[in-house]
N, C-alpha and C. Protein backbone atom coordinates (compact mmCIF):
# COMPACT_ATOMS: atom_id res chain seq x y z
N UNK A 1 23.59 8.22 54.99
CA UNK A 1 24.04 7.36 56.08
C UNK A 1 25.04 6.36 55.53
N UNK A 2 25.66 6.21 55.74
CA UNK A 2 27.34 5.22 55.90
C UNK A 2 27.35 3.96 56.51
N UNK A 3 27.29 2.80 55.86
CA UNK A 3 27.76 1.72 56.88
C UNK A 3 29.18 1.22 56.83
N UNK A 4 29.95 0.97 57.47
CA UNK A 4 30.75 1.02 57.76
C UNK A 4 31.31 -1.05 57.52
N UNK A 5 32.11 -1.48 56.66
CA UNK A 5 32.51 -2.60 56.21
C UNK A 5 33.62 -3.56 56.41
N UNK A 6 34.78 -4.12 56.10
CA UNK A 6 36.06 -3.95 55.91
C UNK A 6 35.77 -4.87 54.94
N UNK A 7 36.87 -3.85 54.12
CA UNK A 7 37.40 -4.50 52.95
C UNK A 7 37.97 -5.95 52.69
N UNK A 8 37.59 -6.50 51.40
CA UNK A 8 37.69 -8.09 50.97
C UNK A 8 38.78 -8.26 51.04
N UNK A 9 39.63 -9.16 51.69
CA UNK A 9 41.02 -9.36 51.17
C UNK A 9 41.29 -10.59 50.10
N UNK A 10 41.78 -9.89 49.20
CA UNK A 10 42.33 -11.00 47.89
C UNK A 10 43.33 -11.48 48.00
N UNK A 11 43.64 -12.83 47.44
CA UNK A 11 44.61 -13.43 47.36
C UNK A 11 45.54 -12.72 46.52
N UNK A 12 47.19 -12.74 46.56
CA UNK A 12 47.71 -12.23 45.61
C UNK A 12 48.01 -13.26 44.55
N UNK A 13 48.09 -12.03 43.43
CA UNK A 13 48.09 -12.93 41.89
C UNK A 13 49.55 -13.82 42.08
N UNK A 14 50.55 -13.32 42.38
CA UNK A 14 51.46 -15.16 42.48
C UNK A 14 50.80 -15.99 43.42
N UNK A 15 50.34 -16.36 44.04
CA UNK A 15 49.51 -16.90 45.07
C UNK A 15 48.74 -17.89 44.26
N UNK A 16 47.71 -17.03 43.58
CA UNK A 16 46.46 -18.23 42.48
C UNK A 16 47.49 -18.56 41.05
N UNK A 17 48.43 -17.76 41.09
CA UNK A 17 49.78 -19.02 39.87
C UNK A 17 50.05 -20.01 40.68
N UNK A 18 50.60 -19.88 41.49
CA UNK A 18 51.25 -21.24 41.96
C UNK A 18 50.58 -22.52 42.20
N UNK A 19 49.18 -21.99 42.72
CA UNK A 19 47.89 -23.14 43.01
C UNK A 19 47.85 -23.47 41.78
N UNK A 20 47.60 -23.16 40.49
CA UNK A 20 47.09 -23.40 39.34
C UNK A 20 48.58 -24.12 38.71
N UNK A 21 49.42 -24.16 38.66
CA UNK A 21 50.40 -24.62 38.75
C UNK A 21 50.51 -26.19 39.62
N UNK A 22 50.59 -26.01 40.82
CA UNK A 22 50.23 -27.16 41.24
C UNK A 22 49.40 -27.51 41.02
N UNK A 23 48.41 -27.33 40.54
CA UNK A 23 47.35 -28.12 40.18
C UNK A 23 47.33 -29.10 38.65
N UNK A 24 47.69 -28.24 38.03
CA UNK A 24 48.32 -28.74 36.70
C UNK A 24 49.62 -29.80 36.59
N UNK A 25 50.67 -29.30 37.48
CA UNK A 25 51.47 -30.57 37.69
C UNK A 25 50.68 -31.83 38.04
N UNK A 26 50.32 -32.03 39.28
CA UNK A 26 49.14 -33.07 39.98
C UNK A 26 48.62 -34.13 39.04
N UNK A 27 48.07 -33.14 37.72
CA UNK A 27 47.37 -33.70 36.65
C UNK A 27 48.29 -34.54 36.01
N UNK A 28 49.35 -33.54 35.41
CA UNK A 28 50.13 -34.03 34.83
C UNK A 28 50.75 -35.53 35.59
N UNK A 29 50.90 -35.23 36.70
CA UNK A 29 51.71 -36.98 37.38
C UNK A 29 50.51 -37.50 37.19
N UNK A 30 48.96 -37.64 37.42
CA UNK A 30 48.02 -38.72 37.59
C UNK A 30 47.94 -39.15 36.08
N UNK A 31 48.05 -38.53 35.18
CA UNK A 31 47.91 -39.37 33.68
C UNK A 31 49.32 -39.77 33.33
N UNK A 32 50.09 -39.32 33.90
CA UNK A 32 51.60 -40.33 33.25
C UNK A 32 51.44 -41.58 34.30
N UNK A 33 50.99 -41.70 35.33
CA UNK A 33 50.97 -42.79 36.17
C UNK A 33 49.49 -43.84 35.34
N UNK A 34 48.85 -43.47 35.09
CA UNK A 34 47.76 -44.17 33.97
C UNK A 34 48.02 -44.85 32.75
N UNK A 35 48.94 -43.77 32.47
CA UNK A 35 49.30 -44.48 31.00
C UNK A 35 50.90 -45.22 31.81
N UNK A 36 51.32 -44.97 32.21
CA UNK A 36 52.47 -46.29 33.00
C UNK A 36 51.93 -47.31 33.18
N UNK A 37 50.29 -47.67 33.73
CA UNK A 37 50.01 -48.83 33.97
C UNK A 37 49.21 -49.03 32.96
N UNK A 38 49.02 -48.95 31.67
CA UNK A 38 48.30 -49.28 30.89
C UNK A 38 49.21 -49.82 30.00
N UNK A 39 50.28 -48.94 29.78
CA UNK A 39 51.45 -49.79 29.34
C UNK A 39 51.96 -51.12 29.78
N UNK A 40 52.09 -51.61 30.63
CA UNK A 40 52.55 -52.18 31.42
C UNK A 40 51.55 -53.72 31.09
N UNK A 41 50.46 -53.00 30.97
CA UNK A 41 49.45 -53.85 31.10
C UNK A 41 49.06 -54.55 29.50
N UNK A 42 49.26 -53.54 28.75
CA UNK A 42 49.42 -54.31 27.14
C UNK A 42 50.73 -54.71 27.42
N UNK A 43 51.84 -54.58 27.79
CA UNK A 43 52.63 -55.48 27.00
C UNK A 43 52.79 -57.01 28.23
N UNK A 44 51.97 -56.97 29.22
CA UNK A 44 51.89 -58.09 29.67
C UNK A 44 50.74 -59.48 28.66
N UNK A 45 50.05 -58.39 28.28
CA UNK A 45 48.91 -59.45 27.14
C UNK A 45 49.76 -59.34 26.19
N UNK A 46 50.57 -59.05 25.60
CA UNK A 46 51.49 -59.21 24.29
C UNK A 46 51.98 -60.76 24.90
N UNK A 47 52.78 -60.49 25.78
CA UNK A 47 53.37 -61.40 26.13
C UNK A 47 53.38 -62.67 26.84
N UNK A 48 52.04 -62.80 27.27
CA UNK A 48 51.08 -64.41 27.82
C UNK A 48 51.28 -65.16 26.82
N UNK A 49 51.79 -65.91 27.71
CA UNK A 49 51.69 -67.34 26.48
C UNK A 49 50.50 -67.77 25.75
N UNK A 50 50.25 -68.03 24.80
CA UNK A 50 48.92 -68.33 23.96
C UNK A 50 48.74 -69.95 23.97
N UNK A 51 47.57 -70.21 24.21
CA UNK A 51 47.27 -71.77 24.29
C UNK A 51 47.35 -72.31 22.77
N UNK A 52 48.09 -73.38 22.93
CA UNK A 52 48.06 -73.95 22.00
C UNK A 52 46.72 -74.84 21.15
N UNK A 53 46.00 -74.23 20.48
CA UNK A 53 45.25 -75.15 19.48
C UNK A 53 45.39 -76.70 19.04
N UNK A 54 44.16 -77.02 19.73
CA UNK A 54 44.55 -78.55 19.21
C UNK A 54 43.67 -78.79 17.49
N UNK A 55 44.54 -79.53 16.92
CA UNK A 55 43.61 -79.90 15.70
C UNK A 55 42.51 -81.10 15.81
N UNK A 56 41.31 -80.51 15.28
CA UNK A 56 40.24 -81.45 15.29
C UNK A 56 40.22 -83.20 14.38
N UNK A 57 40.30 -83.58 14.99
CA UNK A 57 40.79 -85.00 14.40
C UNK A 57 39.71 -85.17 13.37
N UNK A 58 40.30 -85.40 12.10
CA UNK A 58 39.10 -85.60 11.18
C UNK A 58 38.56 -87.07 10.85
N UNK A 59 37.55 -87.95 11.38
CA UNK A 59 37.47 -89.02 10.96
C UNK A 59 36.36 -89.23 9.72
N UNK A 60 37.09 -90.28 8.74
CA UNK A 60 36.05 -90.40 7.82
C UNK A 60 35.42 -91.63 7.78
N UNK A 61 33.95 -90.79 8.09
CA UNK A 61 32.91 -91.77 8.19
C UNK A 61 32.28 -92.57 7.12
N UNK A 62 32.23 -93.70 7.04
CA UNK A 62 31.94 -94.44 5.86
C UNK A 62 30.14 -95.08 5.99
N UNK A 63 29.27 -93.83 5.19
CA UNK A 63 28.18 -93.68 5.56
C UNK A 63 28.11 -94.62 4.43
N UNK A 64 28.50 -94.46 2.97
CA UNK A 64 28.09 -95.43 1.83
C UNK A 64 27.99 -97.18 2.57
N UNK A 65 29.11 -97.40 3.08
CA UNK A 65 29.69 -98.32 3.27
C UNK A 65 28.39 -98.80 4.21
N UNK A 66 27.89 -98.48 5.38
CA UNK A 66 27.16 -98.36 6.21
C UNK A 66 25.27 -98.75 5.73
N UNK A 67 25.54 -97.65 4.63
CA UNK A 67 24.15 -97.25 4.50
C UNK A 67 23.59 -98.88 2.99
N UNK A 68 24.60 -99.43 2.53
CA UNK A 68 24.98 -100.37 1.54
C UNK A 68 24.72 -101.72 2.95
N UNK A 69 25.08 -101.85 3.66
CA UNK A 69 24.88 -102.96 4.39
C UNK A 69 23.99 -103.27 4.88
N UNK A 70 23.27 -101.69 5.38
CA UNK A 70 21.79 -102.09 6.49
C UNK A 70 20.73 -102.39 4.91
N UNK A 71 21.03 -101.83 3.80
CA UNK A 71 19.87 -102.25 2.61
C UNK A 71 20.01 -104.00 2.24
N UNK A 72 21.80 -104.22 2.14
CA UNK A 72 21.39 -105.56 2.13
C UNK A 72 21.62 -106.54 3.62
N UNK A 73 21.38 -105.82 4.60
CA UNK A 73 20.64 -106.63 5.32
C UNK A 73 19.21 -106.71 5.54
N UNK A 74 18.33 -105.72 5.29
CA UNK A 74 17.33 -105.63 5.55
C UNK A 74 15.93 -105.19 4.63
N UNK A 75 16.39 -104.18 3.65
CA UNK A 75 15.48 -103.68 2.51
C UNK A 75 15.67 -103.56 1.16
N UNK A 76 16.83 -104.76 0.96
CA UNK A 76 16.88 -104.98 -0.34
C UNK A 76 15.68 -106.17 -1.27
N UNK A 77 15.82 -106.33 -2.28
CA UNK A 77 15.02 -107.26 -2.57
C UNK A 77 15.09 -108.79 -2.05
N UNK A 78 16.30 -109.18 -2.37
CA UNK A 78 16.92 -110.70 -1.60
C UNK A 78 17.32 -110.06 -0.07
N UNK A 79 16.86 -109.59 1.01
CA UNK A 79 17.17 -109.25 2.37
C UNK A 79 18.21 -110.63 2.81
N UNK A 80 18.89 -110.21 3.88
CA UNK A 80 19.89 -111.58 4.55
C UNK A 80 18.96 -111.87 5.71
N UNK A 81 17.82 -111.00 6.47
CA UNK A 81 16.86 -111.27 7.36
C UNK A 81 15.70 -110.89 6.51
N UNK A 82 14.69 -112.48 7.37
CA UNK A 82 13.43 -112.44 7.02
C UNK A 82 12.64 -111.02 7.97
N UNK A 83 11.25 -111.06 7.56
CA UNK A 83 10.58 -109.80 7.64
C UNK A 83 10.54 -109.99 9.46
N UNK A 84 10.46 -111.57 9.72
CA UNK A 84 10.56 -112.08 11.28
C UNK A 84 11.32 -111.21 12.29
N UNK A 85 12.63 -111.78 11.43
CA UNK A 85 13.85 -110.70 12.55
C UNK A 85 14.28 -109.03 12.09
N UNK A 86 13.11 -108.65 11.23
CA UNK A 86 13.33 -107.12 11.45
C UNK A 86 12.40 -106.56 12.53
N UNK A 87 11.24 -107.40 12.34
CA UNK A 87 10.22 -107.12 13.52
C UNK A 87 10.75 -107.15 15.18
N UNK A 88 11.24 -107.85 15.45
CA UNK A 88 11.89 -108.54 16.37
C UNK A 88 13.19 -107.14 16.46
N UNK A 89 13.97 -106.81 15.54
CA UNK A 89 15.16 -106.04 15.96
C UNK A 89 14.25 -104.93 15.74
N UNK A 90 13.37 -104.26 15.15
CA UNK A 90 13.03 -102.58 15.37
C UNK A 90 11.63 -102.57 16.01
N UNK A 91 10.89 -103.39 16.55
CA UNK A 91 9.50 -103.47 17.21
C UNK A 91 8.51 -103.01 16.42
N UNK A 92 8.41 -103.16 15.03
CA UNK A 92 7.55 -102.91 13.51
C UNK A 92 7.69 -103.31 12.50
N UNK A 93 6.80 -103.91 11.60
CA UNK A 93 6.64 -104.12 10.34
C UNK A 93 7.60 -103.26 9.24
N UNK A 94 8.11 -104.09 8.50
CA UNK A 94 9.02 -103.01 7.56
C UNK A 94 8.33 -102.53 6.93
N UNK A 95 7.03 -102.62 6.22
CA UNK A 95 5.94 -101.56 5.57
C UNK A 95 6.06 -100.75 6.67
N UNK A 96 5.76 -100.51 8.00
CA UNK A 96 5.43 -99.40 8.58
C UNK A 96 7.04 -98.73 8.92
N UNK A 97 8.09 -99.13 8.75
CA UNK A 97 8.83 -98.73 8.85
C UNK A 97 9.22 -97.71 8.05
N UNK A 98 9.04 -98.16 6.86
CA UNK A 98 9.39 -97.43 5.39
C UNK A 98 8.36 -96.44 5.53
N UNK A 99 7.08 -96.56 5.39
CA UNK A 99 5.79 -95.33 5.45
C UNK A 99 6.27 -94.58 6.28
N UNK A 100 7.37 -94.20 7.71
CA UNK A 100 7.73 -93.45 8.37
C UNK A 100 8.74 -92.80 8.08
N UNK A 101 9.66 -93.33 6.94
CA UNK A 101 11.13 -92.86 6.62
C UNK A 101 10.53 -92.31 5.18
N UNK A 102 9.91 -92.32 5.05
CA UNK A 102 9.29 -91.74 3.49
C UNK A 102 8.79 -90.23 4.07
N UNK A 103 7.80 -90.35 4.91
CA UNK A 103 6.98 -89.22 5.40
C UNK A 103 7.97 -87.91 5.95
N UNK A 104 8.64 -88.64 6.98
CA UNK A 104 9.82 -87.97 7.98
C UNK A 104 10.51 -87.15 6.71
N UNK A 105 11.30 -87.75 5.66
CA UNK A 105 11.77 -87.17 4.45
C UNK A 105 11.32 -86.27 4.10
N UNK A 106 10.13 -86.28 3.64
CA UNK A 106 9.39 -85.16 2.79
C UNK A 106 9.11 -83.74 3.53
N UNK A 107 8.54 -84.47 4.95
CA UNK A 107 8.45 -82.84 5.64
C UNK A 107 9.42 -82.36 6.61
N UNK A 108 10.77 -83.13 6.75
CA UNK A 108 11.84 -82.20 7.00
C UNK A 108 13.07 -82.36 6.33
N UNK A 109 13.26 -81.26 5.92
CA UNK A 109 14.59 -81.12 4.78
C UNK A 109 16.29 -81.52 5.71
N UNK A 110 15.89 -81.55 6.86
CA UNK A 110 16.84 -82.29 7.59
C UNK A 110 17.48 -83.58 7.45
N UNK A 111 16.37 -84.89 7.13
CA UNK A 111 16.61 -85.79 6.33
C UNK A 111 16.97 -86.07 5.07
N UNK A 112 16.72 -84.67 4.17
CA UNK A 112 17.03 -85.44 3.00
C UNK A 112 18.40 -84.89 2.76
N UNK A 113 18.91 -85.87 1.28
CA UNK A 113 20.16 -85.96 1.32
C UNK A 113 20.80 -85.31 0.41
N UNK A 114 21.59 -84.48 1.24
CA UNK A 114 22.14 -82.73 0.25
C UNK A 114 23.80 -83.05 0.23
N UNK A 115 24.23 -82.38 -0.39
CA UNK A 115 25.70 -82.06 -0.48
C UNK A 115 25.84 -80.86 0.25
N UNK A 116 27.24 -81.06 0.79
CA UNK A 116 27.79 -80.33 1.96
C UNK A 116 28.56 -79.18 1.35
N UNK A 117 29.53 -77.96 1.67
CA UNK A 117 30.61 -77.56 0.98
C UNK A 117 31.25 -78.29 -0.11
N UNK A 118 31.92 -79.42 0.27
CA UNK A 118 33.09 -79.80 -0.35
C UNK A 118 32.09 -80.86 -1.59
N UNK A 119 30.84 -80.83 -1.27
CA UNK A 119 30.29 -81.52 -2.60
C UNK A 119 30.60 -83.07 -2.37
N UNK A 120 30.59 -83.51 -1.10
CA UNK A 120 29.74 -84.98 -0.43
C UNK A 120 28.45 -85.09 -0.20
N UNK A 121 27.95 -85.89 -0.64
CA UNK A 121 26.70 -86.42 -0.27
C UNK A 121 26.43 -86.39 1.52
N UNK A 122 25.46 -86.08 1.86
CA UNK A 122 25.29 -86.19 3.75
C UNK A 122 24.78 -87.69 4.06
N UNK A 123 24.73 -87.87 4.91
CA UNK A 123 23.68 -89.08 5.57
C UNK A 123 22.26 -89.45 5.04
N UNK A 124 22.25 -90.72 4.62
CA UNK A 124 21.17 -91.09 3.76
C UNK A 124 20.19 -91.29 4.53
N UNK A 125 18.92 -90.54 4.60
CA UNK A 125 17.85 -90.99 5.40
C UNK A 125 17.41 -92.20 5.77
N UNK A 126 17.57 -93.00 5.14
CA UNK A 126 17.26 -94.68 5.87
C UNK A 126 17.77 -94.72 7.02
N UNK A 127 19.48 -94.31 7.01
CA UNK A 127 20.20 -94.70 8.02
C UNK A 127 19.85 -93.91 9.41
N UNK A 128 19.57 -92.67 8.64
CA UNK A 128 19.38 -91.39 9.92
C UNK A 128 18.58 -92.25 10.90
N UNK A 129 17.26 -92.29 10.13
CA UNK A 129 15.85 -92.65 10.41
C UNK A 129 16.05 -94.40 11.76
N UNK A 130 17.09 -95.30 10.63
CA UNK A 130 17.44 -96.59 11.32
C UNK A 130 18.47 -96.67 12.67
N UNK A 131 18.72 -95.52 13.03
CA UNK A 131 20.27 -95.33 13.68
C UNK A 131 18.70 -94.68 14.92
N UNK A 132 17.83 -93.70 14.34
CA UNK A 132 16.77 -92.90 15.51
C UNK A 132 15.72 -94.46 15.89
N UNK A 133 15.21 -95.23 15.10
CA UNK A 133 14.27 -96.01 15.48
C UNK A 133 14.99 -97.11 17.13
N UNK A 134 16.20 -97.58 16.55
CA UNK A 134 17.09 -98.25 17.18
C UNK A 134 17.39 -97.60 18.72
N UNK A 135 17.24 -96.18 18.16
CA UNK A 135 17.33 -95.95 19.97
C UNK A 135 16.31 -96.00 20.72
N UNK A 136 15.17 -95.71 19.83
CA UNK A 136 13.68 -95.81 20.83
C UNK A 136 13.76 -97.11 21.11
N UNK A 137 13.78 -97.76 19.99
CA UNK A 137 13.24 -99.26 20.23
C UNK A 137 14.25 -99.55 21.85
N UNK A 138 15.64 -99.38 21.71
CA UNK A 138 16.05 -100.04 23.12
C UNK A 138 16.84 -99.36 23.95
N UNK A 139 16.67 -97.80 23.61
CA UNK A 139 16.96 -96.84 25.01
C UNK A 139 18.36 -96.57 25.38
N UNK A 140 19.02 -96.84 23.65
CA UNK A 140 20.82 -96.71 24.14
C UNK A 140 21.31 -95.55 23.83
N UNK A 141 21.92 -95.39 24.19
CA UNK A 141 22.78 -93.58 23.38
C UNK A 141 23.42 -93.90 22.34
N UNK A 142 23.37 -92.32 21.78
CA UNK A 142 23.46 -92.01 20.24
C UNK A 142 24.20 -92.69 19.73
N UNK A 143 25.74 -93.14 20.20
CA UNK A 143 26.77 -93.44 19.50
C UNK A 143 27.26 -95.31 19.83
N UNK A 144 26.25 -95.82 20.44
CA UNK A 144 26.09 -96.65 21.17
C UNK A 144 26.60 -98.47 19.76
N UNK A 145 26.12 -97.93 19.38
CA UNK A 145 26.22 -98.77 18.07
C UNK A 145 26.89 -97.66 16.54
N UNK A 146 27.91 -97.03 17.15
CA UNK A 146 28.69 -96.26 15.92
C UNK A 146 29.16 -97.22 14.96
N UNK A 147 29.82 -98.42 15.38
CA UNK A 147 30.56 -98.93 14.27
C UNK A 147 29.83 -99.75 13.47
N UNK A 148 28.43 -99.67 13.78
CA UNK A 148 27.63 -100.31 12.78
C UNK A 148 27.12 -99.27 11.29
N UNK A 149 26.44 -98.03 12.52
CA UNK A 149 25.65 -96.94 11.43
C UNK A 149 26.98 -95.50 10.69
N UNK A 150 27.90 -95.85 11.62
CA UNK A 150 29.21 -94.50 11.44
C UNK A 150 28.49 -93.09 11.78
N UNK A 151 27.91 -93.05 12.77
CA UNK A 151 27.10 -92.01 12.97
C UNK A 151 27.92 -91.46 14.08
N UNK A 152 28.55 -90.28 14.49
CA UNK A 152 28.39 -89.44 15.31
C UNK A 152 27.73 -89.26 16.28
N UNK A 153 27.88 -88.72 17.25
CA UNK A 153 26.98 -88.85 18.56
C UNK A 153 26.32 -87.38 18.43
N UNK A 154 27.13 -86.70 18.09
CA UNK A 154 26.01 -85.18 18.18
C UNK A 154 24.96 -85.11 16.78
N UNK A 155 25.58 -85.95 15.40
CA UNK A 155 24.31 -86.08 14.39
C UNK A 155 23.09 -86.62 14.98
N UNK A 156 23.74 -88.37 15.69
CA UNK A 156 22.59 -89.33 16.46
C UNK A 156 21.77 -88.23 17.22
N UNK A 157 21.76 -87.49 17.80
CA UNK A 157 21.57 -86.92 19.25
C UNK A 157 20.49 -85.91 18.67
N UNK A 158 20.90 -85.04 17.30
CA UNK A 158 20.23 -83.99 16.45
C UNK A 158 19.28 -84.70 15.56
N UNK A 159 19.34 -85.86 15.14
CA UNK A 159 18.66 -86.51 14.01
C UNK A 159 17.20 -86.91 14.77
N UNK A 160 17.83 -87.41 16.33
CA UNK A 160 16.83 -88.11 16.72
C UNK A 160 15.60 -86.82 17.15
N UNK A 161 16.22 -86.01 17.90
CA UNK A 161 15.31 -84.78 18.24
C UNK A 161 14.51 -84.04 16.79
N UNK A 162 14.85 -84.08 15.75
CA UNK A 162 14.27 -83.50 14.91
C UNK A 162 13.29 -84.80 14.50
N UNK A 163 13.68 -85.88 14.75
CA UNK A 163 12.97 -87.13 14.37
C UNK A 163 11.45 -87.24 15.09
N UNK A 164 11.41 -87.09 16.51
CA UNK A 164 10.60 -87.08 17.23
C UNK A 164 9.62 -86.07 17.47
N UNK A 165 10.02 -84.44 16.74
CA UNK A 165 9.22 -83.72 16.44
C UNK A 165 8.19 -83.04 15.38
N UNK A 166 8.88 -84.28 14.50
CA UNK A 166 7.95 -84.31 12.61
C UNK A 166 7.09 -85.40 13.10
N UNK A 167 7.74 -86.37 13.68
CA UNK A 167 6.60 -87.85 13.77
C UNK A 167 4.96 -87.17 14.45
N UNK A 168 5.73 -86.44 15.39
CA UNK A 168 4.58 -85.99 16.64
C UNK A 168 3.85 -85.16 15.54
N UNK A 169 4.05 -84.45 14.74
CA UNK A 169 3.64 -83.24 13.90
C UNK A 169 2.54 -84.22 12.81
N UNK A 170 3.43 -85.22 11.86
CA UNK A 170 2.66 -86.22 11.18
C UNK A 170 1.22 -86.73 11.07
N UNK A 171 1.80 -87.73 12.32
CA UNK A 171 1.10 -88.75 12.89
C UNK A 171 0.19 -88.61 14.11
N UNK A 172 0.51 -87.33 15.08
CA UNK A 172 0.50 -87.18 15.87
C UNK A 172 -1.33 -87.11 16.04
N UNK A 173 -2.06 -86.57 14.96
CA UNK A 173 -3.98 -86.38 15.12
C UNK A 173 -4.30 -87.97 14.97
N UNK A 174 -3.51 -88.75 14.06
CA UNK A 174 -4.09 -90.38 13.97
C UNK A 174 -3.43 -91.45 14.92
N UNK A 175 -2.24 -91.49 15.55
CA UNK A 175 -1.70 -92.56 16.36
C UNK A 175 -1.40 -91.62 17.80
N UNK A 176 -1.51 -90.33 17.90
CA UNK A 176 -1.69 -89.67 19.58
C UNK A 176 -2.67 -89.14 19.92
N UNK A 177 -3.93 -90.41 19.73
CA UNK A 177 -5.09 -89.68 20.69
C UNK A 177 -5.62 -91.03 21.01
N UNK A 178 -6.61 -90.87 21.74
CA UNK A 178 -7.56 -91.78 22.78
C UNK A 178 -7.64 -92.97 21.43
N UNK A 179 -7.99 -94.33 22.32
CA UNK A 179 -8.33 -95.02 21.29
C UNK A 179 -9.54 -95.49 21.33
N UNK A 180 -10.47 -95.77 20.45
CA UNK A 180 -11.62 -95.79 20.12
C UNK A 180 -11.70 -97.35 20.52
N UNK A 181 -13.15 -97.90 20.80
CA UNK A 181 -13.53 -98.79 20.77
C UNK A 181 -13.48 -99.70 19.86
N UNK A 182 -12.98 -99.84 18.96
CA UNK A 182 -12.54 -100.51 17.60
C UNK A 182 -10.87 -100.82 17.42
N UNK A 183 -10.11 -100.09 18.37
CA UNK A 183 -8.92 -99.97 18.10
C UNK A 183 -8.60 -100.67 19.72
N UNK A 184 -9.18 -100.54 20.86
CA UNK A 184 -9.07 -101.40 21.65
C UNK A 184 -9.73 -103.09 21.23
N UNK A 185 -10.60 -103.02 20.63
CA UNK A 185 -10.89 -104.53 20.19
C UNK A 185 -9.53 -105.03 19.34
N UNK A 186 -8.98 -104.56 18.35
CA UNK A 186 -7.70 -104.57 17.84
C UNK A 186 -7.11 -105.45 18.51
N UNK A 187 -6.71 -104.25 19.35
CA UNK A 187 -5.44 -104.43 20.61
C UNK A 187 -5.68 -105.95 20.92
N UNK A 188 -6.81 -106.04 21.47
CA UNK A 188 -6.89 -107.64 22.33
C UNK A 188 -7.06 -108.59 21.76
N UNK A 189 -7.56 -108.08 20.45
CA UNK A 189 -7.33 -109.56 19.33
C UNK A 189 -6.17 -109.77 19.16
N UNK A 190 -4.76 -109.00 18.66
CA UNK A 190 -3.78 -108.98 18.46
C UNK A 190 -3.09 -109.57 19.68
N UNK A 191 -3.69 -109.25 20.71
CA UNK A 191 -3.09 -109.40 22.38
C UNK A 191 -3.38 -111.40 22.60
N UNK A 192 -4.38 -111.69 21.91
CA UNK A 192 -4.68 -112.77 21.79
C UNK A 192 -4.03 -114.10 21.19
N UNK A 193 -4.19 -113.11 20.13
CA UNK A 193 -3.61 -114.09 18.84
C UNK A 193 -1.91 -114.39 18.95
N UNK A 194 -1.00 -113.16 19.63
CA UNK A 194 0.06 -113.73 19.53
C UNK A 194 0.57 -114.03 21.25
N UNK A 195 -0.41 -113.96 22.22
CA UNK A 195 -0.25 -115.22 23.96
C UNK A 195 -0.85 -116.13 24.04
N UNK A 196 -1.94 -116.45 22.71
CA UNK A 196 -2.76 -117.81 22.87
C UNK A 196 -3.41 -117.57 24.10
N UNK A 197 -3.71 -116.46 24.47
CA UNK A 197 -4.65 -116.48 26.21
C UNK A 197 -6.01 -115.84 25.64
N UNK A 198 -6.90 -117.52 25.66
CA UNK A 198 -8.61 -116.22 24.77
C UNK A 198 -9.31 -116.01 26.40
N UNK A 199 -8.85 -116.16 27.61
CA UNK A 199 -9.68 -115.58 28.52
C UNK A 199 -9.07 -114.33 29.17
N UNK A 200 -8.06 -113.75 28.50
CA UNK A 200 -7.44 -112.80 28.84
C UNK A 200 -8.35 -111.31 28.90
């Protein structure tokens, strides 16, 4: 038995050249038009103007100079202020002052005093330490008193944050917890002795 079909008709062979042909041209224009704008496009970044660099102003800070004044104003042997008006300018005893700039030293290498690249000495921990107390004590910003300590505002700013997280680390099991009944009697003797109020 026979079924009966009609035959496939094929394209003729110039027929699928010419498609393939055009097709290949096509190509050919879409990557020369790619690389036209890619060209185009580097030599526009060749040719942007480039911002000009500013140079970083170098100031030299006169930490000796600095760190030589606050000793003889304050922790040299002959001081120019009595122990009165250090109390009074940092809200502590200079024994307890020093027991904090000693400690702070030892357990962060941040304070102590290294040479840099060029083989300068850095910032002498007294000052670090006197430049961080000064801001607690009265709540000014970092650079607030520069021309006294020659401190920088982003050192002030770094000294003090690393300052406040050794103290807490330190001190933090003996002077940050509850105070005992012995240490509130303290308080109000002390509270006493310097308002003269004994019914307080």
């Amino acid at each position: 038995m026979y079924t009966n079909y009609e035959p496939i008709m094929l394209k003729d062979v110039e027929d699928l050249h010419a498609e393939r042909e055009d097709l290949h041209a096509k190509r050919e224009e879409k990557i020369r038009r790619d690389l036209n704008f890619s060209s185009r496009a580097l030599s526009f970044l060749v040719y942007l103007p480039q911002a000009k660099r500013q140079k970083r102003t170098n100031i030299n800070h006169d930490h000796y100079g600095a760190h030589d004044r606050l000793v003889a104003a304050y922790f040299s042997d002959n001081p120019m202020f009595l122990a009165s008006r250090f109390e009074e300018k940092f809200r502590m005893s200079r024994k307890l002052f020093t027991i904090i700039v000693e400690e702070v030293t030892i357990h962060c290498a941040y304070f102590r005093e290294e040479q840099d690249c060029t083989g300068r000495l850095g910032i002498f921990p007294l000052l670090k330490c006197t430049s961080i107390i000064h801001q607690l004590a009265y709540g000014t910003v970092p650079d607030a008193i520069y021309e006294y300590f020659h401190m920088g505002h982003a050192t002030s700013r770094l000294s003090l944050e690393h300052f406040c997280t050794y103290v807490m680390n330190i001190f933090g099991r003996v002077f940050l917890r509850k105070p005992t009944i012995s240490d509130v009697e303290k308080l109000y003797g002390r509270h006493k002795k310097y308002t003269g109020c004994r019914e307080c």
